[in-house]
PDB file of N, CA and C in Angstrom:
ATOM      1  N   UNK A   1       0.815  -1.194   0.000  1.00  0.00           N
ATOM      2  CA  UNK A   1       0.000   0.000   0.000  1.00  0.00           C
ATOM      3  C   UNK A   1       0.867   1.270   0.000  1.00  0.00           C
ATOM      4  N   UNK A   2       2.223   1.016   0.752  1.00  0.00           N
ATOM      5  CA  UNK A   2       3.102   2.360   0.907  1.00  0.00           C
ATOM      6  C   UNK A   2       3.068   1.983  -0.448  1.00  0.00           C
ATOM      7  N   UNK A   3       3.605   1.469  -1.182  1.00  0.00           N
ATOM      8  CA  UNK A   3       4.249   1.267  -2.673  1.00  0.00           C
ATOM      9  C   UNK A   3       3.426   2.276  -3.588  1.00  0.00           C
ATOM     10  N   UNK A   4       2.168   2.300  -3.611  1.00  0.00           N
ATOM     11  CA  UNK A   4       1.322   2.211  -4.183  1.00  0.00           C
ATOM     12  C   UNK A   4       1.264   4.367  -3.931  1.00  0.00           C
ATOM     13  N   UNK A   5       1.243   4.886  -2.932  1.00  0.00           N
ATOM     14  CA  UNK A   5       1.075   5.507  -2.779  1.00  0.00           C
ATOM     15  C   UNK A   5       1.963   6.798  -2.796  1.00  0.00           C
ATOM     16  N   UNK A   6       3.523   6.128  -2.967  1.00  0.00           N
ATOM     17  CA  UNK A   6       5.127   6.499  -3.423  1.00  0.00           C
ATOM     18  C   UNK A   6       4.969   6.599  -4.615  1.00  0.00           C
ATOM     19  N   UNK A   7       4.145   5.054  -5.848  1.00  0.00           N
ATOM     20  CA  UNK A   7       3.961   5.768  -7.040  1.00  0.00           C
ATOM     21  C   UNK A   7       2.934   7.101  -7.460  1.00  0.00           C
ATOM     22  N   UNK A   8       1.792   6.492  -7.113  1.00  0.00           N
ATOM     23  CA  UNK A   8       0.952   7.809  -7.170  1.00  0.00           C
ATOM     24  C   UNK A   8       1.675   9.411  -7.139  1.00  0.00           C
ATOM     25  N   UNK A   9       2.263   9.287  -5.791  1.00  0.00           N
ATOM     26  CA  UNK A   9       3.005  10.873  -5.821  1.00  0.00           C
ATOM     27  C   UNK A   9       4.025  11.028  -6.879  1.00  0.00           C
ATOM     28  N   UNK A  10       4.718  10.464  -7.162  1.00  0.00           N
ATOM     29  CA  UNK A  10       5.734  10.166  -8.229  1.00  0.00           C
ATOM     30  C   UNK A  10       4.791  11.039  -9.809  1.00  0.00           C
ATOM     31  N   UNK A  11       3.929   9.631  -9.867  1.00  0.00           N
ATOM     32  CA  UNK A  11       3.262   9.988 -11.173  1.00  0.00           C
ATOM     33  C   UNK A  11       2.757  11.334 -11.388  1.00  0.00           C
ATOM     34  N   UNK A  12       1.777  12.008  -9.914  1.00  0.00           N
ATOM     35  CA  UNK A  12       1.082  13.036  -9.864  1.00  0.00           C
ATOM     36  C   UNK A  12       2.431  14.176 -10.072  1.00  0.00           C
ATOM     37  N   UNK A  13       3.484  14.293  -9.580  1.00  0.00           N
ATOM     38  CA  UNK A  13       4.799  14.952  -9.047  1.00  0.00           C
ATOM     39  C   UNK A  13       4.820  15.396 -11.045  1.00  0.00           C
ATOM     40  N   UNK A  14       5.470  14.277 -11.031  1.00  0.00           N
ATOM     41  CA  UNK A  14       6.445  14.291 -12.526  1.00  0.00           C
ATOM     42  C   UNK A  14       4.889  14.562 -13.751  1.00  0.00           C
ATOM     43  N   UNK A  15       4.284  14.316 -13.982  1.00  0.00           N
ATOM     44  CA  UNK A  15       3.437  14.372 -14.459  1.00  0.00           C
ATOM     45  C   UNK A  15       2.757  16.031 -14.834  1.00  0.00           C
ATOM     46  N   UNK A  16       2.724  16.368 -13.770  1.00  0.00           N
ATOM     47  CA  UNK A  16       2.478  17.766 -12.906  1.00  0.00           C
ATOM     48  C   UNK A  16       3.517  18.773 -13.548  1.00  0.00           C
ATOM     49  N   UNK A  17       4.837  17.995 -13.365  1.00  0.00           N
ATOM     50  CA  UNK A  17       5.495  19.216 -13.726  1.00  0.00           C
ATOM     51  C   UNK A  17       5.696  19.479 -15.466  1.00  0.00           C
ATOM     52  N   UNK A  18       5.879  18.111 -15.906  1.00  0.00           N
ATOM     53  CA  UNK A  18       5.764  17.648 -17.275  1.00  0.00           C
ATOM     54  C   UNK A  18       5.069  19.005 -18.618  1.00  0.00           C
ATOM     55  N   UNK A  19       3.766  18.998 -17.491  1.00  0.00           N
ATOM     56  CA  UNK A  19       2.369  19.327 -18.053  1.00  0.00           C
ATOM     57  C   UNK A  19       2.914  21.020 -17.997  1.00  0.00           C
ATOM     58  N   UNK A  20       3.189  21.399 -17.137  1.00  0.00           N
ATOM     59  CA  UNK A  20       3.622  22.743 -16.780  1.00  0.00           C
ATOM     60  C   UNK A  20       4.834  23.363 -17.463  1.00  0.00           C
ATOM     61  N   UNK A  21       5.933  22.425 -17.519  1.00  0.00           N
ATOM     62  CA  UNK A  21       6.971  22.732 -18.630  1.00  0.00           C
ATOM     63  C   UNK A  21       6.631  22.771 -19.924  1.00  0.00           C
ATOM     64  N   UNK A  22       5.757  21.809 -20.118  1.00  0.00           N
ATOM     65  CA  UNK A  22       5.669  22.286 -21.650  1.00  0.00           C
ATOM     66  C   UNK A  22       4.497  23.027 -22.601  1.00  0.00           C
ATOM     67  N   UNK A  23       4.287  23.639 -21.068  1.00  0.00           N
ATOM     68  CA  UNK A  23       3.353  24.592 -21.256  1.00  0.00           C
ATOM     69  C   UNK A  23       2.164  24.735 -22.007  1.00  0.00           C
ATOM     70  N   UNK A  24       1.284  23.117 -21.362  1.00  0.00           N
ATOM     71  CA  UNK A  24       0.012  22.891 -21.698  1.00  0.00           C
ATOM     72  C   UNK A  24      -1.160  23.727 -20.813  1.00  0.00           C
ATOM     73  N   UNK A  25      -2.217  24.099 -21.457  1.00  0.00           N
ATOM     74  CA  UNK A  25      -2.447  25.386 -20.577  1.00  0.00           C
ATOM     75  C   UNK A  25      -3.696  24.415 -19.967  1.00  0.00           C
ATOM     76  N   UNK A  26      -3.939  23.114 -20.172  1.00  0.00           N
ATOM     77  CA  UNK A  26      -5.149  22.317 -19.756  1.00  0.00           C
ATOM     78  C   UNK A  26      -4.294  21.515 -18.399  1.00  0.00           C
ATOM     79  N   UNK A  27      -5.317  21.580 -17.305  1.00  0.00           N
ATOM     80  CA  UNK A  27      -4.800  20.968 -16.144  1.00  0.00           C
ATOM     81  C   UNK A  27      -4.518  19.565 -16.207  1.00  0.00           C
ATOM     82  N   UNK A  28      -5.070  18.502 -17.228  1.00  0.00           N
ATOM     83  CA  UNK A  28      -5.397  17.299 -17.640  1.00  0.00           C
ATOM     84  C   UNK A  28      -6.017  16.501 -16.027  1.00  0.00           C
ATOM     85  N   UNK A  29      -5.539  15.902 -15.637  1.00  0.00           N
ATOM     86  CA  UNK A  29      -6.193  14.849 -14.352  1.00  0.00           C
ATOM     87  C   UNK A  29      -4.889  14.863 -13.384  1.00  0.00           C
ATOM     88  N   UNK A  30      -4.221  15.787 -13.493  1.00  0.00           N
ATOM     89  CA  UNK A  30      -3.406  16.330 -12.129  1.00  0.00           C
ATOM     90  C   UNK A  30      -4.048  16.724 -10.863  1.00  0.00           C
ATOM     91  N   UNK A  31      -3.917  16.432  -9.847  1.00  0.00           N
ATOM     92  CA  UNK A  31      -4.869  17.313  -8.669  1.00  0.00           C
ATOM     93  C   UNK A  31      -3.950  18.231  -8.267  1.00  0.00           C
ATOM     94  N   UNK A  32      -2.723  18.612  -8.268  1.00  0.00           N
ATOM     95  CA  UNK A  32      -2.269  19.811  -8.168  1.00  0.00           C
ATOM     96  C   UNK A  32      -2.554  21.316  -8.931  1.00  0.00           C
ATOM     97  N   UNK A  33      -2.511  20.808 -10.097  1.00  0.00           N
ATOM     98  CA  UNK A  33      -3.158  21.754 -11.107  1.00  0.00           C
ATOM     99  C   UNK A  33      -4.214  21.760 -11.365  1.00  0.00           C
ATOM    100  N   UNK A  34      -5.043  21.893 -10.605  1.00  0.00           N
ATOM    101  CA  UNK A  34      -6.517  21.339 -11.148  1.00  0.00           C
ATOM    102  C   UNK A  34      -7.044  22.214  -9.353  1.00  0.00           C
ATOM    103  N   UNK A  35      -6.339  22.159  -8.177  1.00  0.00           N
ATOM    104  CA  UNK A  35      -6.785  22.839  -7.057  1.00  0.00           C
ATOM    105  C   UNK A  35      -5.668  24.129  -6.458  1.00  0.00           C
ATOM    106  N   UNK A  36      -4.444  24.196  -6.903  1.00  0.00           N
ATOM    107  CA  UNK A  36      -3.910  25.115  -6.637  1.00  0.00           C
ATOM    108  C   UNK A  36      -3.543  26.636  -7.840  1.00  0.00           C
ATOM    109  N   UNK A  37      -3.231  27.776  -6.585  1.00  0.00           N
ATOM    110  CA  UNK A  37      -3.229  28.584  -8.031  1.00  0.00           C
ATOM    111  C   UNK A  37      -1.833  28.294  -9.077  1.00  0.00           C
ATOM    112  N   UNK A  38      -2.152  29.253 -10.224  1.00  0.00           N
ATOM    113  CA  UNK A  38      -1.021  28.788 -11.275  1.00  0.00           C
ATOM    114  C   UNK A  38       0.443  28.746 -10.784  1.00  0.00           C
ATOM    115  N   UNK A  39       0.237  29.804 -10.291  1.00  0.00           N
ATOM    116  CA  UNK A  39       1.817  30.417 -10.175  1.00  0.00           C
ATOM    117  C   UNK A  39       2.887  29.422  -8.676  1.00  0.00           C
ATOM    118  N   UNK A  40       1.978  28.100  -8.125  1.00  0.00           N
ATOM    119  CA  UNK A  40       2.484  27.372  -7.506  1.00  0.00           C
ATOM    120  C   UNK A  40       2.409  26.324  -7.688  1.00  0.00           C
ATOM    121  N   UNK A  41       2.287  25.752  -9.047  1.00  0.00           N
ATOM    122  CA  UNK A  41       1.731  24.709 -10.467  1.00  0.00           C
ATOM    123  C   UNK A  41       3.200  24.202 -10.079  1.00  0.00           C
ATOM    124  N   UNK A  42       4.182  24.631 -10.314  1.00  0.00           N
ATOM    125  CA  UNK A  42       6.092  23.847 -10.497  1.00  0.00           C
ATOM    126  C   UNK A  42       6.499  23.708  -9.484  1.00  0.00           C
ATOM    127  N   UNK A  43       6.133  24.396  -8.363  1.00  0.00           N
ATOM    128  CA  UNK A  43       6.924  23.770  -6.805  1.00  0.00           C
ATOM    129  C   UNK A  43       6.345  22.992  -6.181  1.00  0.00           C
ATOM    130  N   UNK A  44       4.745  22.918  -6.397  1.00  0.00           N
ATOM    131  CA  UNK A  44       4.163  22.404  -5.825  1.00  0.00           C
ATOM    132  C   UNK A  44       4.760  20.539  -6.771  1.00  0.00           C
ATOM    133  N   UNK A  45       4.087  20.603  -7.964  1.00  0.00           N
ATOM    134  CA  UNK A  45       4.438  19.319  -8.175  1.00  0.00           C
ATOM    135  C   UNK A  45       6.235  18.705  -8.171  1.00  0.00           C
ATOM    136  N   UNK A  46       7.043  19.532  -8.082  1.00  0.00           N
ATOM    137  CA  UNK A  46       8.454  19.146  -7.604  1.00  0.00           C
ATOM    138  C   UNK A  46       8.547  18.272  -6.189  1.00  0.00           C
ATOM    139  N   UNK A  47       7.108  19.130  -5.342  1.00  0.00           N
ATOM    140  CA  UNK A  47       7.221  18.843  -4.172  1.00  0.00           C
ATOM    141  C   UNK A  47       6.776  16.991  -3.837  1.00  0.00           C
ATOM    142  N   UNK A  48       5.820  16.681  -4.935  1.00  0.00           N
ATOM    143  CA  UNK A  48       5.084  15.777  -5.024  1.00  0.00           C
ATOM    144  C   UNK A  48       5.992  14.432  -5.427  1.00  0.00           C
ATOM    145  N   UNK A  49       6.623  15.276  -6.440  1.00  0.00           N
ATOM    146  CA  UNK A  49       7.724  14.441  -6.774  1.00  0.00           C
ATOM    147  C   UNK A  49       8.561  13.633  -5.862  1.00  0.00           C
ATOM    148  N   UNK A  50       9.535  14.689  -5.170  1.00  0.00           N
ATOM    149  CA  UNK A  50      10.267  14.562  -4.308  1.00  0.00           C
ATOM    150  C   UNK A  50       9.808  13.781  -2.908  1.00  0.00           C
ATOM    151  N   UNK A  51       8.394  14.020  -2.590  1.00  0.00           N
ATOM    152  CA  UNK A  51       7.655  13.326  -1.779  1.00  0.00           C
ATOM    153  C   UNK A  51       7.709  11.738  -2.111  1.00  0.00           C
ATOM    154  N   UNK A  52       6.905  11.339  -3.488  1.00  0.00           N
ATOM    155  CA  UNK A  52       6.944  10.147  -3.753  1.00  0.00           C
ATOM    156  C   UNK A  52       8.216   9.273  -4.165  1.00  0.00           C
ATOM    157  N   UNK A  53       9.488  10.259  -4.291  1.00  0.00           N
ATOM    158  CA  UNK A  53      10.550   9.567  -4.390  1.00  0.00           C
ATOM    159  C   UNK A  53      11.030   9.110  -2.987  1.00  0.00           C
ATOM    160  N   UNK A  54      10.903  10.213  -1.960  1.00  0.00           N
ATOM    161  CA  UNK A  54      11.236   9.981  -0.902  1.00  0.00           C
ATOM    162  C   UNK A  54      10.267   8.505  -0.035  1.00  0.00           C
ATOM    163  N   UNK A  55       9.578   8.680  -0.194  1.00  0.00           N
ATOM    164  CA  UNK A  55       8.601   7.436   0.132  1.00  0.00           C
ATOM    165  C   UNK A  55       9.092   6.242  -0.389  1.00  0.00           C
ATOM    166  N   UNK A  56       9.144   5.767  -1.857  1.00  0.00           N
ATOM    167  CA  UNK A  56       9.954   4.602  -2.164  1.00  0.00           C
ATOM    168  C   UNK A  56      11.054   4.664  -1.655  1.00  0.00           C
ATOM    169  N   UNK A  57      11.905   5.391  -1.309  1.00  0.00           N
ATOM    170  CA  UNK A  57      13.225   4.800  -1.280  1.00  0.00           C
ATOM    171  C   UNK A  57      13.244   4.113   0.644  1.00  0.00           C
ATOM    172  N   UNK A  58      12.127   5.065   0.846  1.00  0.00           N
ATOM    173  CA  UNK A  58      12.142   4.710   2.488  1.00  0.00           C
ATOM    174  C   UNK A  58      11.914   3.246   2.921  1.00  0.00           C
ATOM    175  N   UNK A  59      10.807   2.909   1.810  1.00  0.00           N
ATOM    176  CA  UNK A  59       9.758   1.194   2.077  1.00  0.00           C
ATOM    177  C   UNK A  59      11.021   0.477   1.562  1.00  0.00           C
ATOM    178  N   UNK A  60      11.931   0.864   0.711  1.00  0.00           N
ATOM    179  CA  UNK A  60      12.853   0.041  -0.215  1.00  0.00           C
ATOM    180  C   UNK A  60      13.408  -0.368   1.401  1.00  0.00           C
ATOM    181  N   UNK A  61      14.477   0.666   2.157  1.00  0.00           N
ATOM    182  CA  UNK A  61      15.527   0.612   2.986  1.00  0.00           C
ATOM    183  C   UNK A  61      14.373   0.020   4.138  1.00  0.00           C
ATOM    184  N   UNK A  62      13.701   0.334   4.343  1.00  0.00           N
ATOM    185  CA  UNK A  62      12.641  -0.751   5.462  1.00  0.00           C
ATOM    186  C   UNK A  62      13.010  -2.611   4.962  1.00  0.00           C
ATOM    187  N   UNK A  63      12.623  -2.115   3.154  1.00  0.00           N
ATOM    188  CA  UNK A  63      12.267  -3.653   3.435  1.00  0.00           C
ATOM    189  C   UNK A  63      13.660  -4.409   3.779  1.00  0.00           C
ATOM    190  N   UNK A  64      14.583  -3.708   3.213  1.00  0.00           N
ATOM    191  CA  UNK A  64      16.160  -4.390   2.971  1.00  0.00           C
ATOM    192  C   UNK A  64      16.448  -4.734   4.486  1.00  0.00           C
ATOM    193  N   UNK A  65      16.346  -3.920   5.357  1.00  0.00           N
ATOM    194  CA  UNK A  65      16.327  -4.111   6.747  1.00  0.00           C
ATOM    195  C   UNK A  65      15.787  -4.765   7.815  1.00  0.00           C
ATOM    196  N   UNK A  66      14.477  -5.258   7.216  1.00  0.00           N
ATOM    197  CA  UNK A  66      13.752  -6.356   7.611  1.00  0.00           C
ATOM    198  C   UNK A  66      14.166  -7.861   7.124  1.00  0.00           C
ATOM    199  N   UNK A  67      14.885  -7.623   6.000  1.00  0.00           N
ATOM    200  CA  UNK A  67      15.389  -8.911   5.662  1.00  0.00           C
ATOM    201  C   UNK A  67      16.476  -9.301   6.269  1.00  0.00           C
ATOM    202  N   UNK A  68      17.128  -8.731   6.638  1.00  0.00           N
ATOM    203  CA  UNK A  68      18.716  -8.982   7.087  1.00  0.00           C
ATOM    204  C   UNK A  68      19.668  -8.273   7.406  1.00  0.00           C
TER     205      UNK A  68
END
């Protein structure tokens, strides 16, 4: 379920910013862009990013540590 929820932010993150760099002016099915204002459209999803990267790598070093 962590897994699951490390990708999500990931996807929403990178996705988010994707959409914003290349300067599509449609929010598509982002929930960052779609509830915050414009002008916090790129930090916000960096943030999302960085969130869901940080999350996998955490469950990764959990699991490695539970093993042995």
């Amino acid at each position: 379920m962590i897994e699951l929820l490390g990708i999500l932010l990931v996807v929403q993150g990178a996705g988010g910013l994707i959409n914003r760099l290349a300067g599509e002016g449609h929010p598509s099915w982002f929930v960052q862009l779609r509830i915050l204002p414009p002008q916090s459209h790129v930090i916000a999803s960096v943030v999302l990013l960085g969130a869901g990267v940080a999350v996998l790598f955490a469950h990764q070093a959990r699991k490695r540590r539970l093993r042995g």
